[in-house]
N, C-alpha and C. Protein backbone atom coordinates (compact mmCIF):
# COMPACT_ATOMS: atom_id res chain seq x y z
N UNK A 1 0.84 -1.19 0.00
CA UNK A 1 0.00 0.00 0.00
C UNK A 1 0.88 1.24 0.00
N UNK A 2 0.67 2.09 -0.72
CA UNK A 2 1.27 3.53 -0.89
C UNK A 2 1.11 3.84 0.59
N UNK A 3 2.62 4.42 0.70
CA UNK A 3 2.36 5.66 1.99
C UNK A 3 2.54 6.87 1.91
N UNK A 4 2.50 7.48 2.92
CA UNK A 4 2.31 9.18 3.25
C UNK A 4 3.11 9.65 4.50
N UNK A 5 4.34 10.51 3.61
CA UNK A 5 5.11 10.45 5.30
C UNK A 5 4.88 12.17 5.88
N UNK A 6 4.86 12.39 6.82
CA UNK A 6 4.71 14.17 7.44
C UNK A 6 6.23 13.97 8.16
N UNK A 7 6.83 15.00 7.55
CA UNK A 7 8.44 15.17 8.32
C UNK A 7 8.24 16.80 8.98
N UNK A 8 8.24 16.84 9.82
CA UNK A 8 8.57 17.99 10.71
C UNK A 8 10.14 18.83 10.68
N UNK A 9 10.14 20.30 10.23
CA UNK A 9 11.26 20.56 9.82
C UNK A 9 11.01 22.05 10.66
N UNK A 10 12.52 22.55 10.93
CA UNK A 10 12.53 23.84 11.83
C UNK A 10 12.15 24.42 10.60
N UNK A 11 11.41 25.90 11.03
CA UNK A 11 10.64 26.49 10.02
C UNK A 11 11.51 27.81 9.90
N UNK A 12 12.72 27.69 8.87
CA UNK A 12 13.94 27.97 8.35
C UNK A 12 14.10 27.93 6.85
N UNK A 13 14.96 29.01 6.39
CA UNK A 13 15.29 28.68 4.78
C UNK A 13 16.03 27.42 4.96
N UNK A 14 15.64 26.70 3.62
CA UNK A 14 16.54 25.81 2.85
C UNK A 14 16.02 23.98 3.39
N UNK A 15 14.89 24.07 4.35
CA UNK A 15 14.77 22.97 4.61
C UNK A 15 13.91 22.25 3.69
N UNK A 16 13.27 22.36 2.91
CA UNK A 16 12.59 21.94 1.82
C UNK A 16 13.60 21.36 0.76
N UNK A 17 14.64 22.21 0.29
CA UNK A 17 15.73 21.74 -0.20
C UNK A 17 16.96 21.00 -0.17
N UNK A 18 16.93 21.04 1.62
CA UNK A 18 17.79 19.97 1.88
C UNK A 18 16.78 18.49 1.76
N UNK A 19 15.69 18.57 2.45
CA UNK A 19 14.65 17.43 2.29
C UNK A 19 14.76 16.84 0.50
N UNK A 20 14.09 17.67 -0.27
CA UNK A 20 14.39 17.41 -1.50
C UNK A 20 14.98 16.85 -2.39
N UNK A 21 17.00 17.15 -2.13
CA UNK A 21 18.32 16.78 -2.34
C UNK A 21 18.84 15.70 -1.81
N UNK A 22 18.43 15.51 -0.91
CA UNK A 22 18.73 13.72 -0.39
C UNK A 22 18.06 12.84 -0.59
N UNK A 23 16.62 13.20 -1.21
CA UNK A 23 15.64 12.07 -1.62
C UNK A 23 15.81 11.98 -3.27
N UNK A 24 15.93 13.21 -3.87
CA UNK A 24 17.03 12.82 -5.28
C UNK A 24 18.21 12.25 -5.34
N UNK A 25 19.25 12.82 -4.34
CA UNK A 25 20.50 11.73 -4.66
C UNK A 25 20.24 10.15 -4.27
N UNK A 26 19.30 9.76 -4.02
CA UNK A 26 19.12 8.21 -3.57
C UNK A 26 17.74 7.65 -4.85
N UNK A 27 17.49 9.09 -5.59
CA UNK A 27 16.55 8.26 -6.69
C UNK A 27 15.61 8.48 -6.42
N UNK A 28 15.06 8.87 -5.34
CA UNK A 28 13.11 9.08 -4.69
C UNK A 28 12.17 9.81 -5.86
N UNK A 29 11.67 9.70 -6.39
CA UNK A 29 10.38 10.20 -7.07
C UNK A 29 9.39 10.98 -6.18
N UNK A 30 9.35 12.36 -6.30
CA UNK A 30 8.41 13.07 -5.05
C UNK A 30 6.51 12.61 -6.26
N UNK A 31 5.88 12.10 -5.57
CA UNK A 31 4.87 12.25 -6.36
C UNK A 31 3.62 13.55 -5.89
N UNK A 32 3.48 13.67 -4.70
CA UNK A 32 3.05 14.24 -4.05
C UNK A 32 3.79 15.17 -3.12
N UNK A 33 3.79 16.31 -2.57
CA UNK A 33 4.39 17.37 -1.78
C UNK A 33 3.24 18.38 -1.12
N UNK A 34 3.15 18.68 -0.03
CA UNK A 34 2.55 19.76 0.72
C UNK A 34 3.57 20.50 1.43
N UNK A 35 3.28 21.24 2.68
CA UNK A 35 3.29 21.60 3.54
C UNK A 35 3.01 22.72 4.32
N UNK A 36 3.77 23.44 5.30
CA UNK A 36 3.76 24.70 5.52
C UNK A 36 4.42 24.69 7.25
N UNK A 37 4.74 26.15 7.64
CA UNK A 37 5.03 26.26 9.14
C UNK A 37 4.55 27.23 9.62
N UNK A 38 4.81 27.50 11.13
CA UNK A 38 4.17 28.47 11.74
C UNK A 38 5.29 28.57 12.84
N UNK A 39 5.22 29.85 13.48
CA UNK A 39 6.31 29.94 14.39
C UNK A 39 7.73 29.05 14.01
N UNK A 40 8.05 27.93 14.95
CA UNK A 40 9.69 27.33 14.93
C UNK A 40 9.46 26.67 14.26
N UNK A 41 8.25 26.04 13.89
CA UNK A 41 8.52 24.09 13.37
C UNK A 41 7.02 24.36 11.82
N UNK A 42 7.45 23.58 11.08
CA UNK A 42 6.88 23.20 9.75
C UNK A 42 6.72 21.79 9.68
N UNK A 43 6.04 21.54 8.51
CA UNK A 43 6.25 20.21 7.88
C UNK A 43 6.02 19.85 6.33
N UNK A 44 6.41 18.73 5.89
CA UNK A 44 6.17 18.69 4.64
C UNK A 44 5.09 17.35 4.72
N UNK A 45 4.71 17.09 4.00
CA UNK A 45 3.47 16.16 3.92
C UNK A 45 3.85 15.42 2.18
N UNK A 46 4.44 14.26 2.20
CA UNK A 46 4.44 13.63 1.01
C UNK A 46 4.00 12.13 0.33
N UNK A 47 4.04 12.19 -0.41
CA UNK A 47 3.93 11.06 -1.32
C UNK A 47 5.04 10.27 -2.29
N UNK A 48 5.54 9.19 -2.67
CA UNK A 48 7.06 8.92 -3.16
C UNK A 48 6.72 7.85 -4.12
N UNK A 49 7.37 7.63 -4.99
CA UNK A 49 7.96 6.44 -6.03
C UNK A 49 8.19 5.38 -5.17
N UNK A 50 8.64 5.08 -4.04
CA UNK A 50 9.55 4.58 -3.65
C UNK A 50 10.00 4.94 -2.35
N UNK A 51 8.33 4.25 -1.29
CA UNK A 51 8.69 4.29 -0.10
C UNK A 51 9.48 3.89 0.73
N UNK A 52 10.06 2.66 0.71
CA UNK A 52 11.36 2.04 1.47
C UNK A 52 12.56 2.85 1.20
N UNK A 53 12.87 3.70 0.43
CA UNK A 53 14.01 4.46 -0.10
C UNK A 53 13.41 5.76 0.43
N UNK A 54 12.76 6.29 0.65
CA UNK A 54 12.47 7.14 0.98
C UNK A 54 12.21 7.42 2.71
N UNK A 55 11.73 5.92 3.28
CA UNK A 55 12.05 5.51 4.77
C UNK A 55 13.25 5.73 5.49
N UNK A 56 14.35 5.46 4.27
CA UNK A 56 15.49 4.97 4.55
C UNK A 56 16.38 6.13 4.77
N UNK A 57 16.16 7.09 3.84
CA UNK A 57 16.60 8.53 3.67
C UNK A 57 15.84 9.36 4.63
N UNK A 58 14.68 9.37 5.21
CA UNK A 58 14.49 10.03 6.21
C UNK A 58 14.94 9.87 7.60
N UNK A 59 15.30 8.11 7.81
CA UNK A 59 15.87 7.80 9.09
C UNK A 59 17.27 8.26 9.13
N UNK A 60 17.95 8.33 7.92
CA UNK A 60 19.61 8.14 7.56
C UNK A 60 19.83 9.91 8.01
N UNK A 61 18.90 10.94 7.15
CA UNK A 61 18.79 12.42 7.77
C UNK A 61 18.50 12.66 8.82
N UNK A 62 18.57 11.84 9.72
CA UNK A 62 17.61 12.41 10.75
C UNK A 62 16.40 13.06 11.32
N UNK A 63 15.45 13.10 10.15
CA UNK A 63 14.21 13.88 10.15
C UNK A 63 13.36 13.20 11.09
N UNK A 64 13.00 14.01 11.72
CA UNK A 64 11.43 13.49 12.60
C UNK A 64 10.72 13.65 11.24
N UNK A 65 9.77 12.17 12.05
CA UNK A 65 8.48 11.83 10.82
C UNK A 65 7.47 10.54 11.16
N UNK A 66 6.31 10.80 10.24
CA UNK A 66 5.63 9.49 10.69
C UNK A 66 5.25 9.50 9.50
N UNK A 67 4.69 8.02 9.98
CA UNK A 67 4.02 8.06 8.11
C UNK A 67 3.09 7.04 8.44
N UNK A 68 1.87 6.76 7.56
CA UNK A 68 0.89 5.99 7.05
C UNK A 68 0.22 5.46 5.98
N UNK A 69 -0.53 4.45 5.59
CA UNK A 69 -1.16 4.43 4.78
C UNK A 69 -1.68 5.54 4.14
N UNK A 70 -1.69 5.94 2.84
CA UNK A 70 -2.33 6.79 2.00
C UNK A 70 -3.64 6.59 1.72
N UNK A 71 -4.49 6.84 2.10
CA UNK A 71 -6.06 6.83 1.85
C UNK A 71 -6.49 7.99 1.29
N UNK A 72 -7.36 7.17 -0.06
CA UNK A 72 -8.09 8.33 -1.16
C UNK A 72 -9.11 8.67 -0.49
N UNK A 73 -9.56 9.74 -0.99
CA UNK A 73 -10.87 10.42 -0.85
C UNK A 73 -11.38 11.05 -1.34
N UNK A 74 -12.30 11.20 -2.29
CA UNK A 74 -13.30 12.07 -3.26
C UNK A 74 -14.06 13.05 -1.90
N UNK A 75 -14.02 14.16 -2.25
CA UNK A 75 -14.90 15.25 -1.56
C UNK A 75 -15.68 16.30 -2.80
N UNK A 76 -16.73 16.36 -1.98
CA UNK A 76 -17.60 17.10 -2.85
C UNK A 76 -16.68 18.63 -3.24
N UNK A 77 -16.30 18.80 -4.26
CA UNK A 77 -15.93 20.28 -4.69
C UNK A 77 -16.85 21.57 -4.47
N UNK A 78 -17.03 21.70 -3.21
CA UNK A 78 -17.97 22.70 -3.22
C UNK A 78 -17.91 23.74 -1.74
N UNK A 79 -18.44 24.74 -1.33
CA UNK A 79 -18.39 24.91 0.12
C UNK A 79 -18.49 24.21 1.24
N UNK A 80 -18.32 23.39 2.37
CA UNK A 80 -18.64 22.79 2.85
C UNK A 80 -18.27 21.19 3.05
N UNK A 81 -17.53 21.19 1.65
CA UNK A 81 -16.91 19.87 1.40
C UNK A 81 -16.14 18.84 2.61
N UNK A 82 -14.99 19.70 2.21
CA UNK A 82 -14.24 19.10 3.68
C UNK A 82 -14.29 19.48 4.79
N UNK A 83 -14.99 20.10 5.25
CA UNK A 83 -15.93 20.08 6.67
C UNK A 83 -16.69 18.97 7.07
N UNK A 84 -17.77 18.33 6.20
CA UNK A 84 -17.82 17.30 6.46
C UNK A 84 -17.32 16.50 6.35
N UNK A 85 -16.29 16.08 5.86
CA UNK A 85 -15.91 14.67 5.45
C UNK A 85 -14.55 15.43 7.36
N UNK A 86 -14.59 16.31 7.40
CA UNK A 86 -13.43 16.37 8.91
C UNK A 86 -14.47 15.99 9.64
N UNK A 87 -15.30 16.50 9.77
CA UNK A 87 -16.26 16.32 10.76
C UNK A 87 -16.94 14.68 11.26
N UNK A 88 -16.74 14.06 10.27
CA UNK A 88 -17.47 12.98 10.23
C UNK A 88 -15.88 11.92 11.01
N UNK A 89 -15.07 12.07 10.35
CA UNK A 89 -13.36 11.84 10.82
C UNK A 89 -13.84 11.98 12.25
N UNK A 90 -13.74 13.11 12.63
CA UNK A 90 -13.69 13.46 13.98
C UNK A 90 -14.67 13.07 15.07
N UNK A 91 -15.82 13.08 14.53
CA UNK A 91 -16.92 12.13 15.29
C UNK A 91 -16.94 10.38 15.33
N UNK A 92 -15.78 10.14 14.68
CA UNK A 92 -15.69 8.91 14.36
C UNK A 92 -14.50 8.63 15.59
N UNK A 93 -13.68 9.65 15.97
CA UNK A 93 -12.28 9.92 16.93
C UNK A 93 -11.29 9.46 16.28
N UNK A 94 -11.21 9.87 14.90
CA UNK A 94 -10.56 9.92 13.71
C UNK A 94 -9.50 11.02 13.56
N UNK A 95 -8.32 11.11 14.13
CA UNK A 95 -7.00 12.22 13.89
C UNK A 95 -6.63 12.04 12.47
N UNK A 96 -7.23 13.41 11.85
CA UNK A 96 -5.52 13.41 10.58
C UNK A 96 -4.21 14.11 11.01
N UNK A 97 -3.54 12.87 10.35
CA UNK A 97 -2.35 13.60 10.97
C UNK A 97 -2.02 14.39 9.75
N UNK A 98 -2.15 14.35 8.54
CA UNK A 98 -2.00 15.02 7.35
C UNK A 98 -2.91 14.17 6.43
N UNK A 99 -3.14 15.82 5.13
CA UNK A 99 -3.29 15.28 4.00
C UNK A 99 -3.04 15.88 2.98
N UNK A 100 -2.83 15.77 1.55
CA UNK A 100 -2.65 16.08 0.37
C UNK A 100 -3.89 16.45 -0.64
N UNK A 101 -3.84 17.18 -1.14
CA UNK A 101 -4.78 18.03 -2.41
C UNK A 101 -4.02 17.21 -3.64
N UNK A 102 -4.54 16.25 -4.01
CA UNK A 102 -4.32 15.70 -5.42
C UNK A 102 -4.67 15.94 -6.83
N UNK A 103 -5.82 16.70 -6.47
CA UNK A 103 -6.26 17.34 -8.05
C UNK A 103 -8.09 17.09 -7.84
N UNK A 104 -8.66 18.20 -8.81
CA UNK A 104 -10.45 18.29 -8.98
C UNK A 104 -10.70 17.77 -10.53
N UNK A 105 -11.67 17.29 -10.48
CA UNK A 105 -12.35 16.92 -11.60
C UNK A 105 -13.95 17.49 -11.51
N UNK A 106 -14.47 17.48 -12.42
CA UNK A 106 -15.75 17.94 -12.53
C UNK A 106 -15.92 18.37 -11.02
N UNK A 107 -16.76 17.95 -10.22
CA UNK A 107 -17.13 18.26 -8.94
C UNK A 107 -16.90 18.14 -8.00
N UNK A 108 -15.80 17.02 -7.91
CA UNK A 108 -15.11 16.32 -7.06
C UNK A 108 -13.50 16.66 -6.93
N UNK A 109 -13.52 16.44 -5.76
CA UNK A 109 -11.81 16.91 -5.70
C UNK A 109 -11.03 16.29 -4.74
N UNK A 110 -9.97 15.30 -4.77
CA UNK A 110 -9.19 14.63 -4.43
C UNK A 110 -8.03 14.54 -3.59
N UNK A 111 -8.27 13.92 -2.03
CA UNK A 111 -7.39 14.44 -1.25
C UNK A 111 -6.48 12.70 -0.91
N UNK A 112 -5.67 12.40 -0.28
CA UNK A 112 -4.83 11.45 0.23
C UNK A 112 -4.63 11.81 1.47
N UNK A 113 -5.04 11.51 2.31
CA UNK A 113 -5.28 11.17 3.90
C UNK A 113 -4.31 10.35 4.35
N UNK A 114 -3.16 10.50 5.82
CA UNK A 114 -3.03 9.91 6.73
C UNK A 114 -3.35 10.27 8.14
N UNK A 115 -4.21 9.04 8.58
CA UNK A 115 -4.82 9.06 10.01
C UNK A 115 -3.71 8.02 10.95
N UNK A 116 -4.73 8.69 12.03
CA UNK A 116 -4.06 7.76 13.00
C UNK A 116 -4.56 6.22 13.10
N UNK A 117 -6.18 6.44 12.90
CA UNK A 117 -6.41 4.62 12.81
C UNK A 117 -7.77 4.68 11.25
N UNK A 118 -6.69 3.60 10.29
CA UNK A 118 -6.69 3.79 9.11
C UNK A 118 -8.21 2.98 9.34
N UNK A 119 -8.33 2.23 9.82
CA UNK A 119 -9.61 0.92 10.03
C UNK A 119 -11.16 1.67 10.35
N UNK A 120 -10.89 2.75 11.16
CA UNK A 120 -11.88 3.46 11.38
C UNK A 120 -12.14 4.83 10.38
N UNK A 121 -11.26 4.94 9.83
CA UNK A 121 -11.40 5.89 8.79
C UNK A 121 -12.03 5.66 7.36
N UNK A 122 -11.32 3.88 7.62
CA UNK A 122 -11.65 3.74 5.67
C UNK A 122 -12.82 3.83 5.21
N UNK A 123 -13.73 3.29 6.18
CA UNK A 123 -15.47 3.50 5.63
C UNK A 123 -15.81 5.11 5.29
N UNK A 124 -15.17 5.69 6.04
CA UNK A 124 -15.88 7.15 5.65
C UNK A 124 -15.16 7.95 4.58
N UNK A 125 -13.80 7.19 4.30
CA UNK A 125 -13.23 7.97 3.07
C UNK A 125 -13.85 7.58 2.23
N UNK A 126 -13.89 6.19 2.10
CA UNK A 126 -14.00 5.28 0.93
C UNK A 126 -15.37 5.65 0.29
N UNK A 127 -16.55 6.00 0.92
CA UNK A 127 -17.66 5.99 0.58
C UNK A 127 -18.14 7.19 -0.23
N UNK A 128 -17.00 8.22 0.04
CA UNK A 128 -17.38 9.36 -1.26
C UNK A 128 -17.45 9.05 -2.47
C-alpha cells in the first residue's frame, strides 16, 4: 500500500531543499508534496515512487516523521466539502495527521489522507 510520510522541519530557509536533495540523490520520485510552518517548526506532507528508499533517507537524515497508509478520498468540490468529510473523521475519533490536495475533476476533488487509525477511517473515506 502507498504511503504518506509528514516530516517535521525547523521552520527555516533551505529545509525543503535539503529534504528534496537527499531524496534525489538516492533516486526518490516526489509524487506528491505539501506543507507549511508556523512559528519554529513546519512540515512537509508527502507522497514517493519509492517508499522504502524514501524511509530509509528520512531515518539516515535524521528527520522526525511518521508516516501511514495513504487513503483516497473524493470530496464534494464545493463549500462545505471538507468540513464534512473532517467532521465525520472526527466524530468517528478519527485524527488526521495530514493530507494532500491531489487534483479536482468535474465536482469532485481529491485528497490522500493519513490518520491515525486507518480501520476506522476507511469507511468514511471510501464511501465518497
Amino acid at each position: 500500500m502507498p504511503r504518506q510520510f509528514v516530516v517535521q522541519v525547523p521552520n527555516q530557509p533551505g529545509q525543503m531543499a535539503l529534504l528534496a536533495e537527499q531524496l534525489a540523490a538516492r533516486g526518490v520520485d516526489l509524487r506528491a508534496i505539501g506543507g507549511g510552518g508556523l512559528g519554529e517548526w513546519g512540515h512537509f506532507i508527502m507522497t514517493t515512487a519509492d517508499d522504502d528508499t524514501a524511509r530509509l533517507v528520512l531515518e539516515d537524515g535524521g528527520w522526525t516523521f511518521i508516516e501511514g497508509e495513504s487513503l483516497l478520498a473524493e470530496v464534494d468540490d464545493r463549500p462545505g466539502g471538507m468540513a464534512r468529510i473532517a467532521r465525520e473523521l472526527s466524530d468517528a475519533g478519527v485524527n488526521v495527521l495530514g493530507h494532500l490536495f491531489l487534483g479536482r475533476w468535474s465536482d469532485r476533488a481529491t485528497f490522500a489522507f493519513v490518520v491515525d487509525d486507518p480501520e476506522k477511517a476507511r469507511p468514511i473515506l471510501e464511501r465518497r
